[in-house]
C-alpha atoms as a PDB file:
ATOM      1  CA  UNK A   1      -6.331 -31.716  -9.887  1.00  0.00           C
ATOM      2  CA  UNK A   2      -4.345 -30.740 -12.897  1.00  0.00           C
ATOM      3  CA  UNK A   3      -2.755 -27.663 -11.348  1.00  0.00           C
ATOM      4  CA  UNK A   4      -2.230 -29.284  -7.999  1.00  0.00           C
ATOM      5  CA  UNK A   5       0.448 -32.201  -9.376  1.00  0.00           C
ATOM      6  CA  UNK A   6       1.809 -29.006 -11.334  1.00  0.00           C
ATOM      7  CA  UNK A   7       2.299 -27.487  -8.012  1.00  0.00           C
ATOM      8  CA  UNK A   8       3.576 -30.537  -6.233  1.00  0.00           C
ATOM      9  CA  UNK A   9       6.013 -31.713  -9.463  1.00  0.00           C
ATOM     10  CA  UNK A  10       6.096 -29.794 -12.146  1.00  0.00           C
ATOM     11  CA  UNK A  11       8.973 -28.247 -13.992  1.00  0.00           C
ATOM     12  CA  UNK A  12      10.049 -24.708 -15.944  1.00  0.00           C
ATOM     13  CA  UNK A  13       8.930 -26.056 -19.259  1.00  0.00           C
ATOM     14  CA  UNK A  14       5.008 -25.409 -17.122  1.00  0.00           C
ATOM     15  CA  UNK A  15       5.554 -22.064 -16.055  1.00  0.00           C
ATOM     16  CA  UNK A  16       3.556 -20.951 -19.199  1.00  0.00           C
ATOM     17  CA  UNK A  17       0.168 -23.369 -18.399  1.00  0.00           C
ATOM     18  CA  UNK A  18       0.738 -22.676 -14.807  1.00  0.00           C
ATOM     19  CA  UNK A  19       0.484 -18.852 -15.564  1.00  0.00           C
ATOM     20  CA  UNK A  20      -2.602 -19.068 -17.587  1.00  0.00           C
ATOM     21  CA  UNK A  21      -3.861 -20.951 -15.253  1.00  0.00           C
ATOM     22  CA  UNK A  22      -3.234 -18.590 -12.297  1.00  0.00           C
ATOM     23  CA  UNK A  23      -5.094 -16.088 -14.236  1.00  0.00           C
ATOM     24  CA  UNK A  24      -7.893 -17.558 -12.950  1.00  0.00           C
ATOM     25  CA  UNK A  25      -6.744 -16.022  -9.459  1.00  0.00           C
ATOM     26  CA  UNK A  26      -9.856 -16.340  -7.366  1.00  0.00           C
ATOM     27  CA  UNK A  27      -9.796 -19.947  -7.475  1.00  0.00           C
ATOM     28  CA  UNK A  28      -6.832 -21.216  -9.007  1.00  0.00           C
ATOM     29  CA  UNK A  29      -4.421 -18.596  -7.234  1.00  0.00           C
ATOM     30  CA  UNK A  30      -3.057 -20.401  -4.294  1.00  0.00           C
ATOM     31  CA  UNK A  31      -1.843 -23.230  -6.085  1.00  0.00           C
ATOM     32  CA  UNK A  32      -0.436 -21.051  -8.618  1.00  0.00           C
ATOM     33  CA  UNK A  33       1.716 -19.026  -6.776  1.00  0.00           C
ATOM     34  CA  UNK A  34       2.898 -22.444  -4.892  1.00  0.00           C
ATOM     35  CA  UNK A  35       3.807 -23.830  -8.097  1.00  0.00           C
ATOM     36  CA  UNK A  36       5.877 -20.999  -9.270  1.00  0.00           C
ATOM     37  CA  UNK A  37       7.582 -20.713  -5.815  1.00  0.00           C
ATOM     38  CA  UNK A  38       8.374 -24.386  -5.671  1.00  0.00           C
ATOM     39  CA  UNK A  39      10.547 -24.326  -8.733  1.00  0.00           C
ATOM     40  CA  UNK A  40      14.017 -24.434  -7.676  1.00  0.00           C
ATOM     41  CA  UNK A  41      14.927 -20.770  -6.312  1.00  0.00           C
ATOM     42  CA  UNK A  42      11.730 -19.829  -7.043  1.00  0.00           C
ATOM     43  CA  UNK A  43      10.557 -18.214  -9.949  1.00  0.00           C
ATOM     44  CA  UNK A  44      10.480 -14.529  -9.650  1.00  0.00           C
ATOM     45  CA  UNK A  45       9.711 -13.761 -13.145  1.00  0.00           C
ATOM     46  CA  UNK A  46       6.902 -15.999 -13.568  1.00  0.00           C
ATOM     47  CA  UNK A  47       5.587 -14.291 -10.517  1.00  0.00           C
ATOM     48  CA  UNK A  48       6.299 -11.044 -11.134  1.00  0.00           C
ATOM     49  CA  UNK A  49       3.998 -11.796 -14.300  1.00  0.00           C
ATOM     50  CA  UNK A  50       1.350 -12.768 -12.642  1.00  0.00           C
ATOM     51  CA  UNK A  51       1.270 -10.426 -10.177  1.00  0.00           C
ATOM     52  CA  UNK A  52       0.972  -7.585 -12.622  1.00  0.00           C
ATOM     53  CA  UNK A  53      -1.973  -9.103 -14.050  1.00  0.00           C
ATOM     54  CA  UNK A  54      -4.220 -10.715 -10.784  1.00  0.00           C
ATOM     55  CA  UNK A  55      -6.297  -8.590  -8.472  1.00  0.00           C
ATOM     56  CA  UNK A  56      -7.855  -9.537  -4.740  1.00  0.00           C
ATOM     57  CA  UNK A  57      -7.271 -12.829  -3.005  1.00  0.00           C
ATOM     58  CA  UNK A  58      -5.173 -14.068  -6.043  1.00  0.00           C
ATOM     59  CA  UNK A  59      -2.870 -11.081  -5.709  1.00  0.00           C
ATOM     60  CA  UNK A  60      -2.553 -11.762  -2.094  1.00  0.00           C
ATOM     61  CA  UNK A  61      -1.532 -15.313  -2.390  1.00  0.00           C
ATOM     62  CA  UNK A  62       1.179 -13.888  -5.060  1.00  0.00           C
ATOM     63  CA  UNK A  63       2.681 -11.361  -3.344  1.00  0.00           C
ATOM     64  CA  UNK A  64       3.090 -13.360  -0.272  1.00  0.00           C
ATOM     65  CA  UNK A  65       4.814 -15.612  -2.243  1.00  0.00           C
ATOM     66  CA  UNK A  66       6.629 -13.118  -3.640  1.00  0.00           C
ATOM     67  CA  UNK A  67       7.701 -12.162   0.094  1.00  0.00           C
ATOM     68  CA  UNK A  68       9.033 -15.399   1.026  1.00  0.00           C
ATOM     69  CA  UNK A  69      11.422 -15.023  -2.347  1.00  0.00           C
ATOM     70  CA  UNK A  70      15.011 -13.720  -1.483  1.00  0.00           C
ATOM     71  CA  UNK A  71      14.789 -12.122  -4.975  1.00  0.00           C
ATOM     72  CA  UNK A  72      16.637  -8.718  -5.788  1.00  0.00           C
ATOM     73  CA  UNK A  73      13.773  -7.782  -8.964  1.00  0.00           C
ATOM     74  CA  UNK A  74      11.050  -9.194  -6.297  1.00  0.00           C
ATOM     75  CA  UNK A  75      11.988  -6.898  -3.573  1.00  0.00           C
ATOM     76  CA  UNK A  76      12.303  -3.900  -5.822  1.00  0.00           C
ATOM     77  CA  UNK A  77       8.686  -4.566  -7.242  1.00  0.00           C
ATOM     78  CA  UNK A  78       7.252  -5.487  -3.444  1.00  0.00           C
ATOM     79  CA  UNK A  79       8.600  -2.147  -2.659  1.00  0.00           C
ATOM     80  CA  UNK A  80       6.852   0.298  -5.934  1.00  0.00           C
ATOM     81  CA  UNK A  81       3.812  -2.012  -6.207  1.00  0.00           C
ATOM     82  CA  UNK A  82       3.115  -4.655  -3.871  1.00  0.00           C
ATOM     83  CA  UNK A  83      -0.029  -2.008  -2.617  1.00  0.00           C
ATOM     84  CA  UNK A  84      -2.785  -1.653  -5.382  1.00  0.00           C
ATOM     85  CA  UNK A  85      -5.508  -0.041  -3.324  1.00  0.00           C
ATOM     86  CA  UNK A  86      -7.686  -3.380  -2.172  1.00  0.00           C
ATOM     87  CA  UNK A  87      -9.043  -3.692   1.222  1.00  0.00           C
ATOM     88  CA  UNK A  88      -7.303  -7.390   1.029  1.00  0.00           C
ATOM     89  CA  UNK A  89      -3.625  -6.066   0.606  1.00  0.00           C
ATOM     90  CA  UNK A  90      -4.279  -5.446   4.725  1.00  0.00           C
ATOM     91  CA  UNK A  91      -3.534  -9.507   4.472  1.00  0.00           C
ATOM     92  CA  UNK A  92       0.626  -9.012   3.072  1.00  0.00           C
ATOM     93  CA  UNK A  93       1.458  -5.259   3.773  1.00  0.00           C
ATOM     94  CA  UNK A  94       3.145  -6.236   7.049  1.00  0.00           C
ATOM     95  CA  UNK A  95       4.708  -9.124   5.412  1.00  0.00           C
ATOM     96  CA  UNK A  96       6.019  -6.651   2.728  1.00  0.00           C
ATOM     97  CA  UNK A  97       6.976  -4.127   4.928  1.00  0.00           C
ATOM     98  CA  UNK A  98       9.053  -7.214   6.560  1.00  0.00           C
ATOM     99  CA  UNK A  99      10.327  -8.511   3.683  1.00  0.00           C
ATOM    100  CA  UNK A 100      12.056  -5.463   1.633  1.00  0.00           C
ATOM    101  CA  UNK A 101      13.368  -3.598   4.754  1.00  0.00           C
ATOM    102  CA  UNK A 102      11.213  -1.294   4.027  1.00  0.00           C
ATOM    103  CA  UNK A 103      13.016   0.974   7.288  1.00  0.00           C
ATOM    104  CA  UNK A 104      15.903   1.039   5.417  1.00  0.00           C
ATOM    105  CA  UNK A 105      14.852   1.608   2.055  1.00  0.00           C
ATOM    106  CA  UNK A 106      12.681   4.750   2.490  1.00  0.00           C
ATOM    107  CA  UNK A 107      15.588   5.900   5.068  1.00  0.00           C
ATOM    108  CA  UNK A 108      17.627   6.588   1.899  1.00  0.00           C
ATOM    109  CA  UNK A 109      18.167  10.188   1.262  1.00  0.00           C
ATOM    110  CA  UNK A 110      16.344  10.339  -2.201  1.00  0.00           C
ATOM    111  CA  UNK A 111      14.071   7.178  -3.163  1.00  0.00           C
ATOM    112  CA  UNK A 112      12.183   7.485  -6.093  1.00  0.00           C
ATOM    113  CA  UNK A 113       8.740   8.855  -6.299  1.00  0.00           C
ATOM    114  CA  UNK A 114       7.238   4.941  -6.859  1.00  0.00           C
ATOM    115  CA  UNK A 115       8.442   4.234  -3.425  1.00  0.00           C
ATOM    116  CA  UNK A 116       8.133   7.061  -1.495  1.00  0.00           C
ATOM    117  CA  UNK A 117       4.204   6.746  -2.772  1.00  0.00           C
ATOM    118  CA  UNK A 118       3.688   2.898  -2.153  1.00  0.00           C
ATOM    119  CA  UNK A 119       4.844   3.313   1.084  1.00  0.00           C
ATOM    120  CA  UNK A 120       2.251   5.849   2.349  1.00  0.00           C
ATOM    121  CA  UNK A 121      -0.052   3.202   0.820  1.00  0.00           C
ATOM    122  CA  UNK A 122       1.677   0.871   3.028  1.00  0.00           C
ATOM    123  CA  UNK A 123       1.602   2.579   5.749  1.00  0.00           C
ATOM    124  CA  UNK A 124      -2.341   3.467   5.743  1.00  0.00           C
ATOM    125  CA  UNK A 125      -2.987  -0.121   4.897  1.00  0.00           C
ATOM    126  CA  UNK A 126      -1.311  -0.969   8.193  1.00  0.00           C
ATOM    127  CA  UNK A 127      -3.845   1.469   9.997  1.00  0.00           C
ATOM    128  CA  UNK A 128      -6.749  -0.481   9.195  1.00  0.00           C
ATOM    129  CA  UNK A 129      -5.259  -4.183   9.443  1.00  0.00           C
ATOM    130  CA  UNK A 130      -6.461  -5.650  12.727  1.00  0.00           C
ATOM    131  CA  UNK A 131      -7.537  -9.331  12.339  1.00  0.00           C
ATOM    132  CA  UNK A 132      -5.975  -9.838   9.250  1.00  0.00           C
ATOM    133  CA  UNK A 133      -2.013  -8.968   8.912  1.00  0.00           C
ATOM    134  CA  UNK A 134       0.087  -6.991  11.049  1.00  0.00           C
ATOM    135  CA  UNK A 135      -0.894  -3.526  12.697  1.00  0.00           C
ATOM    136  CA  UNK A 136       0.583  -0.338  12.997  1.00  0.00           C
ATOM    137  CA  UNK A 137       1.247  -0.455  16.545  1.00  0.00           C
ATOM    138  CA  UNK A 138       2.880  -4.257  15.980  1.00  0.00           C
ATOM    139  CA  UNK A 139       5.110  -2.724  13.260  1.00  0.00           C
ATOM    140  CA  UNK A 140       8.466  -2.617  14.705  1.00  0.00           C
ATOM    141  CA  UNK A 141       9.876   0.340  12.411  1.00  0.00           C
ATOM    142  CA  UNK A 142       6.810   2.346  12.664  1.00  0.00           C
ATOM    143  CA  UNK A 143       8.064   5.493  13.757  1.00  0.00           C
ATOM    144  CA  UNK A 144      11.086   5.563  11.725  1.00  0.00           C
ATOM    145  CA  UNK A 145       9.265   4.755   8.615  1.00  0.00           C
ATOM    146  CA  UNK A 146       6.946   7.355   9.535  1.00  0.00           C
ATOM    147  CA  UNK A 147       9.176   9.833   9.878  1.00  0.00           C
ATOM    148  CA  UNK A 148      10.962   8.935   6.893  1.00  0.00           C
ATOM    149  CA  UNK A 149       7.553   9.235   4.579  1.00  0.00           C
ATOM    150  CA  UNK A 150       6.954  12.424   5.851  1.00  0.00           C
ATOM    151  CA  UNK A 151      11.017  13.743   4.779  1.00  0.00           C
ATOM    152  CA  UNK A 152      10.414  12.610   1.395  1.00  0.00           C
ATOM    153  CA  UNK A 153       6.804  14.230   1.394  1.00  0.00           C
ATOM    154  CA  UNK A 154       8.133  17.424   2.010  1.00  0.00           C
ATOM    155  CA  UNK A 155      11.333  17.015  -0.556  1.00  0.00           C
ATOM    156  CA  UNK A 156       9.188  15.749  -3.028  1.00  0.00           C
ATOM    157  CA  UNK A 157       5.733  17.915  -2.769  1.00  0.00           C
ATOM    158  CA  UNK A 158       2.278  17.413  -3.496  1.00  0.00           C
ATOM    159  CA  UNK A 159       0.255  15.632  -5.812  1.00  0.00           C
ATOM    160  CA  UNK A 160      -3.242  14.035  -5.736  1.00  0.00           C
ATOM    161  CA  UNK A 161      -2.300  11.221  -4.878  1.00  0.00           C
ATOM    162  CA  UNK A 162       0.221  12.184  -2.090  1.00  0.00           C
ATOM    163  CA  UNK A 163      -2.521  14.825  -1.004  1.00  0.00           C
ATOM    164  CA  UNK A 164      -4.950  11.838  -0.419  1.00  0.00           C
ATOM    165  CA  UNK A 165      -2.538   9.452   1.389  1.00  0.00           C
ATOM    166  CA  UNK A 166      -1.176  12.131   3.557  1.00  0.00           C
ATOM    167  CA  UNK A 167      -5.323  13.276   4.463  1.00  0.00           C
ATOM    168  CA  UNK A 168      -6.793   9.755   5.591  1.00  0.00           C
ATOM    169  CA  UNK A 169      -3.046   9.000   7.042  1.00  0.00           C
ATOM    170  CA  UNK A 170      -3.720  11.606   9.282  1.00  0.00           C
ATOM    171  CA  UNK A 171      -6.611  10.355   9.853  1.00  0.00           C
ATOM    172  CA  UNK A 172      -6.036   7.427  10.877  1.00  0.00           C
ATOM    173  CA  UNK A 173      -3.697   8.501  13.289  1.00  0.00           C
ATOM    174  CA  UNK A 174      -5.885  10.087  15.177  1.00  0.00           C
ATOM    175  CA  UNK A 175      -9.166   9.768  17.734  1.00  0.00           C
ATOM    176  CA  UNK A 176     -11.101   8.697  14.656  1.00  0.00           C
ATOM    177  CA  UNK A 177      -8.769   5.592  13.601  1.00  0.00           C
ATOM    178  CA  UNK A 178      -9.033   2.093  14.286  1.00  0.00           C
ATOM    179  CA  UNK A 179      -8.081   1.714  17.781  1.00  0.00           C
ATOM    180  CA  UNK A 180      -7.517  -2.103  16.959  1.00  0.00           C
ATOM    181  CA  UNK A 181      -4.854  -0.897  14.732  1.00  0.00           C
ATOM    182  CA  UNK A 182      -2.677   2.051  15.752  1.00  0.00           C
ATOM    183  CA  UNK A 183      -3.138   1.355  19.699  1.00  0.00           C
ATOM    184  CA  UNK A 184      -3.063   4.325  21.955  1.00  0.00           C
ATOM    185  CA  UNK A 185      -3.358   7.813  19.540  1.00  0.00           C
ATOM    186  CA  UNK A 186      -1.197   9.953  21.243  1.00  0.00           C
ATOM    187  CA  UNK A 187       1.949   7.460  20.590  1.00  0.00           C
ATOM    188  CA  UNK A 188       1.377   8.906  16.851  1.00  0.00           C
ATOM    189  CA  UNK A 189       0.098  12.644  17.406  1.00  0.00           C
ATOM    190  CA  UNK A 190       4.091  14.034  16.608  1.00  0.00           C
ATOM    191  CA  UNK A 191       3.330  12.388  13.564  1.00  0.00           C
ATOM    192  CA  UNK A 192      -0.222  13.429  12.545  1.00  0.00           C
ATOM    193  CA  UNK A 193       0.716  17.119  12.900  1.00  0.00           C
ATOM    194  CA  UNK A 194       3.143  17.306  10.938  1.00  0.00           C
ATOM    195  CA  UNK A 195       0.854  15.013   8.492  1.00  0.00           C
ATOM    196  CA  UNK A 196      -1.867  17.838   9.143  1.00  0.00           C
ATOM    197  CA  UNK A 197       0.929  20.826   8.977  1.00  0.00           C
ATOM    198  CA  UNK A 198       1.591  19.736   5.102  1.00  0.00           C
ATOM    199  CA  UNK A 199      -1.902  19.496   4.205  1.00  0.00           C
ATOM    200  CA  UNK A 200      -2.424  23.555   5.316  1.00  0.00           C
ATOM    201  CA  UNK A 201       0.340  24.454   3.470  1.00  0.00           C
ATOM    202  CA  UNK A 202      -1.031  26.545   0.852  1.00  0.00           C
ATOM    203  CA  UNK A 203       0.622  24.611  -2.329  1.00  0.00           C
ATOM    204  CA  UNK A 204      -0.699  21.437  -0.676  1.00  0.00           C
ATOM    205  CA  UNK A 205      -4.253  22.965  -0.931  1.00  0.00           C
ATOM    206  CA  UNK A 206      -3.734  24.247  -4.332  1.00  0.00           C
ATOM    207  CA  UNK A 207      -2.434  21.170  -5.494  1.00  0.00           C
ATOM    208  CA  UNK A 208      -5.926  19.409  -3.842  1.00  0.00           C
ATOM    209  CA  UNK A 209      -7.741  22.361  -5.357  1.00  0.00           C
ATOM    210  CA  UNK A 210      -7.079  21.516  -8.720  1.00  0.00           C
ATOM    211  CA  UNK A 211      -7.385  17.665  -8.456  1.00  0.00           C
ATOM    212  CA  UNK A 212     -10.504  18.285  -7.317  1.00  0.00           C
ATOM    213  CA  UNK A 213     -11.241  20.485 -10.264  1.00  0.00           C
ATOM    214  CA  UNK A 214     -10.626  17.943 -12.352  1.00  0.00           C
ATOM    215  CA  UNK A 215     -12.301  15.494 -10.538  1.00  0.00           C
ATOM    216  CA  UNK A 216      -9.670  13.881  -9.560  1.00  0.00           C
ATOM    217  CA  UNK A 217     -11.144  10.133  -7.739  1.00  0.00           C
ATOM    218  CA  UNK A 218      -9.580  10.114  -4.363  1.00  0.00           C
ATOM    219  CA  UNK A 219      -9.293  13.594  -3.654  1.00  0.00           C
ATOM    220  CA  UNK A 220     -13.481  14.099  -4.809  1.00  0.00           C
ATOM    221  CA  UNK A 221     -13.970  10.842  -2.634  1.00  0.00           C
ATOM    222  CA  UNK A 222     -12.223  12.564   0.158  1.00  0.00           C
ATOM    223  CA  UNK A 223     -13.793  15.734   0.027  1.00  0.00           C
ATOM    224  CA  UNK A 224     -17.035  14.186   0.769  1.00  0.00           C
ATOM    225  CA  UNK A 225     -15.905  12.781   3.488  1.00  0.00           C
ATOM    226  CA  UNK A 226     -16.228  14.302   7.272  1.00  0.00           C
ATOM    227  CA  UNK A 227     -12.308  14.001   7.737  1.00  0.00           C
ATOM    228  CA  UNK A 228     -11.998  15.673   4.000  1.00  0.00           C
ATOM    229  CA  UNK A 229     -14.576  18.471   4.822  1.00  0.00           C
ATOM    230  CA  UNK A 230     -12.002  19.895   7.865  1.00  0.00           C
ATOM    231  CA  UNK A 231      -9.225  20.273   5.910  1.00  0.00           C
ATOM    232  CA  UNK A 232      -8.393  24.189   4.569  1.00  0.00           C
ATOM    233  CA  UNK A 233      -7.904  22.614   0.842  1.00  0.00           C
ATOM    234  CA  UNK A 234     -11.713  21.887   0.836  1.00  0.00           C
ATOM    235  CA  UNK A 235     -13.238  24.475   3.874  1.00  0.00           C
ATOM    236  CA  UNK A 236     -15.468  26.579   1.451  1.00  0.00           C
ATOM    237  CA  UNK A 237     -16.851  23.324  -0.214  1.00  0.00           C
ATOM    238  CA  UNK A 238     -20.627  23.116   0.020  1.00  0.00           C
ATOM    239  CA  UNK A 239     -21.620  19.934   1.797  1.00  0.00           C
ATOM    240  CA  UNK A 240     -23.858  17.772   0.703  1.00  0.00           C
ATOM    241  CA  UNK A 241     -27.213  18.979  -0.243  1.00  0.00           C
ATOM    242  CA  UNK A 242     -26.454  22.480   0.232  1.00  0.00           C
ATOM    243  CA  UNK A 243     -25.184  22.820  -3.611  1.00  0.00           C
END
């Protein structure tokens, strides 16, 4: 009750209580992130805060919140950070995507690595998001964002993570994907082959190689997967129970 006259009149001086509060994001989240947005022009930092410290359905009601900000520092953190792996960021991605002009930020000749990687997390999250945000196939810039990803892939090389995202994005793409998603496959199958042409490139499967080596999460998770076992990175990998 406390925390809901907070959101309906309270002032800067409660940002602090109202953060502490939010904390508490699986139950206390929504009214939190209305508070902080209701203050006049919305507080971004107090956000920003809180979004750096809340995980599931509290950090979707933040970062949605976050989205409806016209905020410079809240548009350059939606675009590095917005995506933090959970099945439940399928609820904001498209709003993100939406929000930052994501189409014209990764069109830039050299983004940083931060947002080249968030948005192949973006994009995957968009491959999977039927019934609960917007789809691939809904996503207006698709293609071009896409096709941008894929630039800065090749300009920036591989990595574990970029190996992973790059794998299940191609993926997804595919037969195999959610049809609910992406729509008809062959409207993306320009784009999964070039996805699938990086992944054969020998420094991409050295590069996957050694994460796995190290036992790396997402690339060991991959490689015991059925899309992971066909690629050339992990072809001579004993499946399981053959060890």
């Amino acid at each position: 009750m406390g925390l809901a006259l907070l959101a309906a009149v309270g002032t800067a001086d409660d940002v602090p209580l109202i953060q502490t509060i939010g904390l508490l994001s699986h139950r206390f989240g929504p009214l939190a992130a209305r508070a902080l947005e209701r203050l006049p022009g919305g507080d971004a930092e107090a956000l920003l805060w809180l979004a750096g410290r809340v995980t599931g359905w509290g950090r979707v009601y933040v970062v949605e919140a976050l989205c409806r900000l016209d905020d410079p520092a809240a548009r350059l953190w939606l675009l590095r950070r917005a995506c933090d792996g959970d099945f439940l960021n399928a609820y904001f991605a498209g709003s993100v995507a939406e929000a930052t002009d994501l189409h014209e930020a990764i069109a830039e000749p050299c983004v940083d690595d931060e947002i080249a990687d968030h948005t192949g997390r973006l994009l995957l999250v968009l491959t999977y998001s039927q019934g609960m945000g917007m789809t691939l196939s809904r996503y207006p810039h698709a293609e071009a964002v896409l096709a941008a990803h894929l630039r800065h892939l090749e300009r920036l090389g591989s990595s574990a993570g970029r190996y992973s995202t790059a794998a299940w994005l191609a993926s997804s793409l595919g037969e195999d994907g959610d049809a609910e998603s992406i729509g008809p496959a062959e409207r993306w199958q320009s784009y999964r082959d070039r996805y699938l042409a990086l992944l054969d490139r020998e420094d991409w499967c050295e590069a996957a190689r050694k994460a796995l080596a190290a036992k790396e999460p997402g690339v060991l998770r991959l490689a015991e997967t059925a899309p992971g076992r066909r690629l050339r990175a992990f072809a001579d990998r004993p499946r399981p129970g053959e060890e």
